[in-house]
PDB file of N, CA and C in Angstrom:
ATOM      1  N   UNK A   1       9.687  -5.856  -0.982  1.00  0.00           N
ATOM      2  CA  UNK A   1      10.876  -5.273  -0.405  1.00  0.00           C
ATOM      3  C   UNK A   1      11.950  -6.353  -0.326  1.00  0.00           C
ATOM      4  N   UNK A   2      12.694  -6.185  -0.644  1.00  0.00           N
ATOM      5  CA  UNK A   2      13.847  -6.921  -0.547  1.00  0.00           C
ATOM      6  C   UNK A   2      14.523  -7.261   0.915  1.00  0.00           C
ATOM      7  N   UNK A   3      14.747  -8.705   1.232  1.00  0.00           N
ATOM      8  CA  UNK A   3      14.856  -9.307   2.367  1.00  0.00           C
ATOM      9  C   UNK A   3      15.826  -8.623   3.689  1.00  0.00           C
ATOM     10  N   UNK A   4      17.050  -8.508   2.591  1.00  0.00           N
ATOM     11  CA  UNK A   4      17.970  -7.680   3.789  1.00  0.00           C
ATOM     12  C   UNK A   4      17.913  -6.804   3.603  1.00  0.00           C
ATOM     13  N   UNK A   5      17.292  -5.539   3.230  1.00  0.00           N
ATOM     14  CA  UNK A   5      16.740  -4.077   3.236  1.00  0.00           C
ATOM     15  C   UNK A   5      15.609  -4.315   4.055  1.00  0.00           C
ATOM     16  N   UNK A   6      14.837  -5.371   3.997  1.00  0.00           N
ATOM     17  CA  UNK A   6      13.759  -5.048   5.159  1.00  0.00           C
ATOM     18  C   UNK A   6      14.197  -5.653   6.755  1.00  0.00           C
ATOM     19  N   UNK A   7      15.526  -6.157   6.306  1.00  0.00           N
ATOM     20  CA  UNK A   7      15.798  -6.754   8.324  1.00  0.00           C
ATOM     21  C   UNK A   7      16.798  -5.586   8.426  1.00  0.00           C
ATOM     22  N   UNK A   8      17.019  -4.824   7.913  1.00  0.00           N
ATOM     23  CA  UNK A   8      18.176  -3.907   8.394  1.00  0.00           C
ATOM     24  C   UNK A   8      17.234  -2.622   8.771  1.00  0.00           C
ATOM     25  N   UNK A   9      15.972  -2.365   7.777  1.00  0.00           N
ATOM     26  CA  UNK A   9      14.869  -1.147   8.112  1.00  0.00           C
ATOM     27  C   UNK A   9      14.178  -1.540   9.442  1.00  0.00           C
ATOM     28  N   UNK A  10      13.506  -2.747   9.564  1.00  0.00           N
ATOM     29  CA  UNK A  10      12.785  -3.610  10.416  1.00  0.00           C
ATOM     30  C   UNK A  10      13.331  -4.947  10.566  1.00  0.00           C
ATOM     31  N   UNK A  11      14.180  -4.623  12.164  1.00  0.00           N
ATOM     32  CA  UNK A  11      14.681  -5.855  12.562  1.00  0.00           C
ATOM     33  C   UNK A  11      13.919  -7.425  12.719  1.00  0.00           C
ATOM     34  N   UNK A  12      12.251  -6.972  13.251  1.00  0.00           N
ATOM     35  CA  UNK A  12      11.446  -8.078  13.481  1.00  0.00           C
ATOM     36  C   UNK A  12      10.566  -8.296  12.157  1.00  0.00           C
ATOM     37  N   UNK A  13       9.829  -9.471  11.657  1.00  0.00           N
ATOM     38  CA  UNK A  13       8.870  -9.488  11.097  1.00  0.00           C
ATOM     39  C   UNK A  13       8.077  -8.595  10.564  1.00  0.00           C
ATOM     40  N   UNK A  14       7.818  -8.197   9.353  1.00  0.00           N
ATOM     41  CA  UNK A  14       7.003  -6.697   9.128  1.00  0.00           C
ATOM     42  C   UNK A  14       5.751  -7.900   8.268  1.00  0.00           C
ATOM     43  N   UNK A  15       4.381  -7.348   9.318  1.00  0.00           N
ATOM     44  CA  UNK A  15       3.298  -8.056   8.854  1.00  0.00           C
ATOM     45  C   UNK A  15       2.865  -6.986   7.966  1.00  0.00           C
ATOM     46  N   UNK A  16       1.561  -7.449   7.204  1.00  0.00           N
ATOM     47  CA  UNK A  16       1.344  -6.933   5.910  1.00  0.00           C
ATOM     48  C   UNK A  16       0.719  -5.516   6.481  1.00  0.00           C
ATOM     49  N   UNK A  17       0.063  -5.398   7.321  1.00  0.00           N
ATOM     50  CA  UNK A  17      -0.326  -4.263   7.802  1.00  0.00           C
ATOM     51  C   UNK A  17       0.717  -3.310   8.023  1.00  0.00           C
ATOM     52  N   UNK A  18       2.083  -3.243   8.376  1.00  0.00           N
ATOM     53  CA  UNK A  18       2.905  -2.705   8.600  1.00  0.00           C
ATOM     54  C   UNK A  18       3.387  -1.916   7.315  1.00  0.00           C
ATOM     55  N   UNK A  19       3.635  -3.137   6.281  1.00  0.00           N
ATOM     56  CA  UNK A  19       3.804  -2.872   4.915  1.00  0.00           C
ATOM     57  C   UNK A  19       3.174  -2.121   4.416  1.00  0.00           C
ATOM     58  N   UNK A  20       1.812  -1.930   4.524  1.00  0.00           N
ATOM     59  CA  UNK A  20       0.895  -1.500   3.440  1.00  0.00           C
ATOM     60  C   UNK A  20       0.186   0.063   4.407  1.00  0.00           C
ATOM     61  N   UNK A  21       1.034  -0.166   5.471  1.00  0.00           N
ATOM     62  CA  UNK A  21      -0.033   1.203   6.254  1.00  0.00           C
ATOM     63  C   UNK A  21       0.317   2.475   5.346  1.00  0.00           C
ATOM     64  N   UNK A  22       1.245   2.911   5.065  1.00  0.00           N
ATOM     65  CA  UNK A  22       1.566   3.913   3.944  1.00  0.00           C
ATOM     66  C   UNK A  22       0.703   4.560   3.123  1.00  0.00           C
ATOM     67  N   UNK A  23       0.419   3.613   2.311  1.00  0.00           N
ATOM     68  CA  UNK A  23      -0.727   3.604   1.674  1.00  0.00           C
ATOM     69  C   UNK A  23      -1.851   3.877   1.849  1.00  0.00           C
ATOM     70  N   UNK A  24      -2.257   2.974   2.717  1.00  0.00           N
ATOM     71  CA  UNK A  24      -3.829   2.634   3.207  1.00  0.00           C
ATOM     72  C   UNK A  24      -4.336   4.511   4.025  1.00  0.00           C
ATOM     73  N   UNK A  25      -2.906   4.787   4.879  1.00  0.00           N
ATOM     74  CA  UNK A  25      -3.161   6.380   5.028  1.00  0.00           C
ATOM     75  C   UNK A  25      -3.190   7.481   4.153  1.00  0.00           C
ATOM     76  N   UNK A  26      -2.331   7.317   3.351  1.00  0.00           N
ATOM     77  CA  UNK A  26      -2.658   8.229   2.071  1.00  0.00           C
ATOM     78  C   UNK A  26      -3.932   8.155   1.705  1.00  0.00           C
ATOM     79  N   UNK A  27      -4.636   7.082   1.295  1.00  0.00           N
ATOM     80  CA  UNK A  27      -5.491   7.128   0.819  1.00  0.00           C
ATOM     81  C   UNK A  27      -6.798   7.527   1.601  1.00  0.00           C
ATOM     82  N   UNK A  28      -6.504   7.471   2.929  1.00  0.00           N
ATOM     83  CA  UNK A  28      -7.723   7.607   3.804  1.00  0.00           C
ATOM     84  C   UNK A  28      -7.382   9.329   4.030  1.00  0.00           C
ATOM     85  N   UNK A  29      -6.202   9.691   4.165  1.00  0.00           N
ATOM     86  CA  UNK A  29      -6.497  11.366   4.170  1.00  0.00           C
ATOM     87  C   UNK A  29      -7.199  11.960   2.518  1.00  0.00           C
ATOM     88  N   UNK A  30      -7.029  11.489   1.526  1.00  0.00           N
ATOM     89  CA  UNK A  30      -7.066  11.853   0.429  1.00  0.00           C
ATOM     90  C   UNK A  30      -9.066  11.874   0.663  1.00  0.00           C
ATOM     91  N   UNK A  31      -9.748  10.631   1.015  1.00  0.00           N
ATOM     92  CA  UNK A  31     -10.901  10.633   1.535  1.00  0.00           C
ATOM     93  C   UNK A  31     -11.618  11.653   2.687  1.00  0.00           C
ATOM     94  N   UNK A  32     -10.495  11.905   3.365  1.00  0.00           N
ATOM     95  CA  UNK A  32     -11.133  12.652   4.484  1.00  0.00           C
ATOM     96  C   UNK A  32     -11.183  13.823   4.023  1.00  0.00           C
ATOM     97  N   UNK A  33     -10.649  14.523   3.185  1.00  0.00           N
ATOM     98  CA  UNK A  33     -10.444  16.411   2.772  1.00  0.00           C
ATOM     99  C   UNK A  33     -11.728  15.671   1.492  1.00  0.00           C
ATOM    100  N   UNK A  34     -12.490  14.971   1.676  1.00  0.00           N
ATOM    101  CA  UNK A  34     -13.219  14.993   0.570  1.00  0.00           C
ATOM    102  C   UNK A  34     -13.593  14.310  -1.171  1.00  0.00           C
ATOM    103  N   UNK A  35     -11.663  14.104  -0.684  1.00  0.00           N
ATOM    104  CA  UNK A  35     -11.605  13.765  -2.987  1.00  0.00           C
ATOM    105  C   UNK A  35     -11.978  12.669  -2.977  1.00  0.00           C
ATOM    106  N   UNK A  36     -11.842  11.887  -4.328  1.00  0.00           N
ATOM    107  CA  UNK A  36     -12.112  10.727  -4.651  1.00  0.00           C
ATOM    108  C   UNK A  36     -11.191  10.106  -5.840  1.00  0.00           C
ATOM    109  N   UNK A  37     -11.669   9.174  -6.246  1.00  0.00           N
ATOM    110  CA  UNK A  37     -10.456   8.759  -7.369  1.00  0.00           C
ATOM    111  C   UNK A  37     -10.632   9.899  -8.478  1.00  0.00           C
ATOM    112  N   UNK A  38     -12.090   9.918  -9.011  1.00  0.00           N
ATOM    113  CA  UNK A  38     -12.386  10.641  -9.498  1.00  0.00           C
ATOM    114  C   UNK A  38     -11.958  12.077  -9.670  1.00  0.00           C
ATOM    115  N   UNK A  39     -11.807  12.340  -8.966  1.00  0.00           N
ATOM    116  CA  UNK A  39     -10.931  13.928  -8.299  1.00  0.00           C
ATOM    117  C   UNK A  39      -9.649  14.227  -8.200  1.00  0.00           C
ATOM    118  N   UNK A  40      -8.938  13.033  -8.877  1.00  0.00           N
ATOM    119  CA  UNK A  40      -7.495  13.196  -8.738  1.00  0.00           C
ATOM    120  C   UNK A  40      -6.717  13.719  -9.493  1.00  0.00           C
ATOM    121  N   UNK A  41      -7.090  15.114  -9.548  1.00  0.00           N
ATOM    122  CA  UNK A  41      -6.295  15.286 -11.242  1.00  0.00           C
ATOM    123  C   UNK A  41      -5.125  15.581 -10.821  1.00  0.00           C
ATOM    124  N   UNK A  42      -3.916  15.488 -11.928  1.00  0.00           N
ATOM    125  CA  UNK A  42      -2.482  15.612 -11.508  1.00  0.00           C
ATOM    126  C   UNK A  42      -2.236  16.783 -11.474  1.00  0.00           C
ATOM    127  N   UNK A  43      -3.133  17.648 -12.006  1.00  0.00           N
ATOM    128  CA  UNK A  43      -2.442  19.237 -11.936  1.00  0.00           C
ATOM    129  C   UNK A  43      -2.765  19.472 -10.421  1.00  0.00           C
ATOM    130  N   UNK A  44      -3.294  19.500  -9.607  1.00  0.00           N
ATOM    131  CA  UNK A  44      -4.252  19.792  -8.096  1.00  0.00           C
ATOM    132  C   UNK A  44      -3.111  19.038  -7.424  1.00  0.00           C
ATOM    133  N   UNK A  45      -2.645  17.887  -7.132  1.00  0.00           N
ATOM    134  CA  UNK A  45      -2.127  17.396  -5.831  1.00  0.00           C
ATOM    135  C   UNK A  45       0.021  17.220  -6.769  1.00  0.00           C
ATOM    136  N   UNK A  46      -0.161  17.798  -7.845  1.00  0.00           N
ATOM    137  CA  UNK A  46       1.184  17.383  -8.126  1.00  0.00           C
ATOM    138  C   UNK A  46       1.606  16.337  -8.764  1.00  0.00           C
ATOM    139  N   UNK A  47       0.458  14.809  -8.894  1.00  0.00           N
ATOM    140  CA  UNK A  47       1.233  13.502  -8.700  1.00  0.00           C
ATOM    141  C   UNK A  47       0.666  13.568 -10.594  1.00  0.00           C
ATOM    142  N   UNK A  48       1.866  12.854 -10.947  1.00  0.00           N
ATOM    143  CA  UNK A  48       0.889  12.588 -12.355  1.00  0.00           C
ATOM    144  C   UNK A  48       0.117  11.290 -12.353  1.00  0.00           C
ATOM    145  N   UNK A  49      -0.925  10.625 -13.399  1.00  0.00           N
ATOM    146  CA  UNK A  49      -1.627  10.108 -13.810  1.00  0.00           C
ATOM    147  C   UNK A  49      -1.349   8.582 -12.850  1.00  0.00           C
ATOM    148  N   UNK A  50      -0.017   8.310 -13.465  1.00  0.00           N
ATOM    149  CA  UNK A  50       0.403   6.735 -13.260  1.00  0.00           C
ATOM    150  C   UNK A  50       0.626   6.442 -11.557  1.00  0.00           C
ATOM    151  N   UNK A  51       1.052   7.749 -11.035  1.00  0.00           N
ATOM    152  CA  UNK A  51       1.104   7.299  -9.524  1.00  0.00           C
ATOM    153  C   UNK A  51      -0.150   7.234  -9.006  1.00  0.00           C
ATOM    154  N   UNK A  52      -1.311   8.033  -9.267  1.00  0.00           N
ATOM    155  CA  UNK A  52      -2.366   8.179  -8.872  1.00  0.00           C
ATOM    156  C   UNK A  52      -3.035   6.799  -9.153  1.00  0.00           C
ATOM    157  N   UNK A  53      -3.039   6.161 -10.440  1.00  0.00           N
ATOM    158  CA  UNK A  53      -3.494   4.344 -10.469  1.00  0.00           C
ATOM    159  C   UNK A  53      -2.894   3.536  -9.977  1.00  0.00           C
ATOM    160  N   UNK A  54      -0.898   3.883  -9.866  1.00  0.00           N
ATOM    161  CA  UNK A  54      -0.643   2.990  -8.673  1.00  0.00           C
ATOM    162  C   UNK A  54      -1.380   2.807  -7.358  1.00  0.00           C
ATOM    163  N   UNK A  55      -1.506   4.393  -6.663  1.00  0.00           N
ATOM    164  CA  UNK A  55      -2.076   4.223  -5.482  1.00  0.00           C
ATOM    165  C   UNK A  55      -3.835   3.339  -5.225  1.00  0.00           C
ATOM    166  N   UNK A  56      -4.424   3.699  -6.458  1.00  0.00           N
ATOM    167  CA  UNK A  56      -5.767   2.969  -6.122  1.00  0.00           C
ATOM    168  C   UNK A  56      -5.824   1.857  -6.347  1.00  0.00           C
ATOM    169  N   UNK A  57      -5.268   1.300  -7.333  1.00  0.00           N
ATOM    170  CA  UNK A  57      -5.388  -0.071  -7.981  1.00  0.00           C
ATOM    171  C   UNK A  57      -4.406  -0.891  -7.322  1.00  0.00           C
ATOM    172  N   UNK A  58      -2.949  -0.565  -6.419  1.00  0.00           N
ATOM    173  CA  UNK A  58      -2.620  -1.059  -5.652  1.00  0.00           C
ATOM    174  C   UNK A  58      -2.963  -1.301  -4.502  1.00  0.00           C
ATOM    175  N   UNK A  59      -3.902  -0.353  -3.977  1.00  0.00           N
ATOM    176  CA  UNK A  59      -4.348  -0.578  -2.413  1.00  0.00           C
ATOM    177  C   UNK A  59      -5.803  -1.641  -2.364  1.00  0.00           C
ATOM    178  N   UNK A  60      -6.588  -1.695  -3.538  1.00  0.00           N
ATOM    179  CA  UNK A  60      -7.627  -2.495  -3.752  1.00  0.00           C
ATOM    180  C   UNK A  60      -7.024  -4.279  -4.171  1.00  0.00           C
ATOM    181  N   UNK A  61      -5.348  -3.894  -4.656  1.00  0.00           N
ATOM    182  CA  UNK A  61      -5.061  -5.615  -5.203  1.00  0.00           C
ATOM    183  C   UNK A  61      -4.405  -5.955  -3.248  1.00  0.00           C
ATOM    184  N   UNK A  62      -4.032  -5.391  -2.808  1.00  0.00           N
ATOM    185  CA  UNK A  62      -3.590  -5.736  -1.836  1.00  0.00           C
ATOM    186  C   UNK A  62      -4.798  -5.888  -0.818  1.00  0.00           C
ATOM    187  N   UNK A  63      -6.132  -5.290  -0.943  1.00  0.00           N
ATOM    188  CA  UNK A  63      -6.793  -5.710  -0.005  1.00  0.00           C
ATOM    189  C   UNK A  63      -7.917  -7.134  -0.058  1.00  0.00           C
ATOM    190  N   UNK A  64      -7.549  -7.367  -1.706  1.00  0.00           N
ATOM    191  CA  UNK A  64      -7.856  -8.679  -2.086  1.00  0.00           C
ATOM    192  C   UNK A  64      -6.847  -9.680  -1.804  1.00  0.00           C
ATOM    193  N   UNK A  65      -5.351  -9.264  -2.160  1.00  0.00           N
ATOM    194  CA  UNK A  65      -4.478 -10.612  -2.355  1.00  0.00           C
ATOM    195  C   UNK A  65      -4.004 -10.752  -0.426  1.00  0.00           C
ATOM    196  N   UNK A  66      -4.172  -9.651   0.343  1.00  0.00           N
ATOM    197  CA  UNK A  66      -3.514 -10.453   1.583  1.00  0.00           C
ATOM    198  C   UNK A  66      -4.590 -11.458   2.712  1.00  0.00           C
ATOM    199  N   UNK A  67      -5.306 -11.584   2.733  1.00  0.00           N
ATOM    200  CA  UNK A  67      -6.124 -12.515   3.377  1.00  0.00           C
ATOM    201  C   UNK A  67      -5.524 -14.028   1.948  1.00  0.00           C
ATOM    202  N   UNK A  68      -5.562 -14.134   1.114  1.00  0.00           N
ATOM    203  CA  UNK A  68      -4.906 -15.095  -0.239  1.00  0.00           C
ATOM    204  C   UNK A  68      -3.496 -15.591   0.506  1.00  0.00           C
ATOM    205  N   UNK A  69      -2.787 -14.884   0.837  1.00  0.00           N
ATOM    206  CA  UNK A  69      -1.588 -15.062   0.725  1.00  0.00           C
ATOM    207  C   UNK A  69      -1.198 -15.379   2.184  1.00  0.00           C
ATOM    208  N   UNK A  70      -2.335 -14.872   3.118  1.00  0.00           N
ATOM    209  CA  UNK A  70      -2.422 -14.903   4.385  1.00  0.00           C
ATOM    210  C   UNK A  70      -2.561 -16.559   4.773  1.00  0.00           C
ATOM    211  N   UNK A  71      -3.512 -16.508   3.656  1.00  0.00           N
ATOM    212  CA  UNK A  71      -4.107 -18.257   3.835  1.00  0.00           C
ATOM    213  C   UNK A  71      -3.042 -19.269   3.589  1.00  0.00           C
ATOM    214  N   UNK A  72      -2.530 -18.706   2.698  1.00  0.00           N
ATOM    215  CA  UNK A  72      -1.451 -19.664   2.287  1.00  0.00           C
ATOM    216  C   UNK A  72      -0.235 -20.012   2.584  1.00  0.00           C
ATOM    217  N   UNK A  73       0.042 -19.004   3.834  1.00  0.00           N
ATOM    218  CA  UNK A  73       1.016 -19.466   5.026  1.00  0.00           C
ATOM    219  C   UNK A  73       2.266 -18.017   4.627  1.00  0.00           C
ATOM    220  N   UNK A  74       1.730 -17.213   3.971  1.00  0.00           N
ATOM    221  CA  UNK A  74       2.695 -15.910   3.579  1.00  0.00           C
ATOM    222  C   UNK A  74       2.423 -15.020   4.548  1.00  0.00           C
ATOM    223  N   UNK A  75       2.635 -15.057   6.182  1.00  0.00           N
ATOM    224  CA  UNK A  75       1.800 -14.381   7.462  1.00  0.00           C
ATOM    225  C   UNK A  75       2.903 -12.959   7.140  1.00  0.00           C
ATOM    226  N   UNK A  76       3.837 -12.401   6.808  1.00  0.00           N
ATOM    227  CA  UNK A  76       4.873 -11.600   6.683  1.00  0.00           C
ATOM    228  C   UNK A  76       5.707 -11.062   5.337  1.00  0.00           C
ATOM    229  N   UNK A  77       6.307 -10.236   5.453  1.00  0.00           N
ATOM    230  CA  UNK A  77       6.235  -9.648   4.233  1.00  0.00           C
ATOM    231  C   UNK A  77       7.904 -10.432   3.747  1.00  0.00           C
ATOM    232  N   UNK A  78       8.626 -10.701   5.091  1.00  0.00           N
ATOM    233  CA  UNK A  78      10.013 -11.184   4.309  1.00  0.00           C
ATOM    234  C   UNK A  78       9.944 -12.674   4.143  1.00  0.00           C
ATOM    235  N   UNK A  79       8.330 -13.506   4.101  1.00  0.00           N
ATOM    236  CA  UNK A  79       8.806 -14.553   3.786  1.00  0.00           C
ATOM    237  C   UNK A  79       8.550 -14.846   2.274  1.00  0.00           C
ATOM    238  N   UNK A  80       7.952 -13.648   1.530  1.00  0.00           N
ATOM    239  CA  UNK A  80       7.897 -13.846   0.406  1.00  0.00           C
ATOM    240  C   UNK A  80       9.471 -13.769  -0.099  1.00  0.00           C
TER     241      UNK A  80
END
């Protein structure tokens, strides 16, 4: 997100959890009614193909890279 779009959306610090909750809920309702990645076809929920690998393959790189980035003194999303 871009620095002054994120202090004008969120005046304080937006930690990565903040950032990424979006997601991380989508994907946990998408679990709870049952589906799976497997199950995602684009005709059924609307989304085509490419958003549907954004959502998985982004929420799995982010639950690898933020403890990484965490370590490395990146505690927030606007100090990248």
């Amino acid at each position: 997100m871009d620095k002054k779009l994120a202090s004008v959306l969120v005046p304080r610090k937006m930690s990565w959890a903040t950032a990424t909750r979006s997601i991380r809920k989508c994907k946990s309702r998408i679990e709870k009614i049952g589906e799976s990645r497997v199950d995602t076809e684009p005709t059924v929920w609307g989304l085509d193909v490419q958003v549907w690998n954004l959502l998985w393959t982004g929420e799995e790189a982010m639950k690898k890279g933020m403890p990484i980035l965490i370590k490395a003194g990146f505690k927030s999303v606007e100090i990248l």
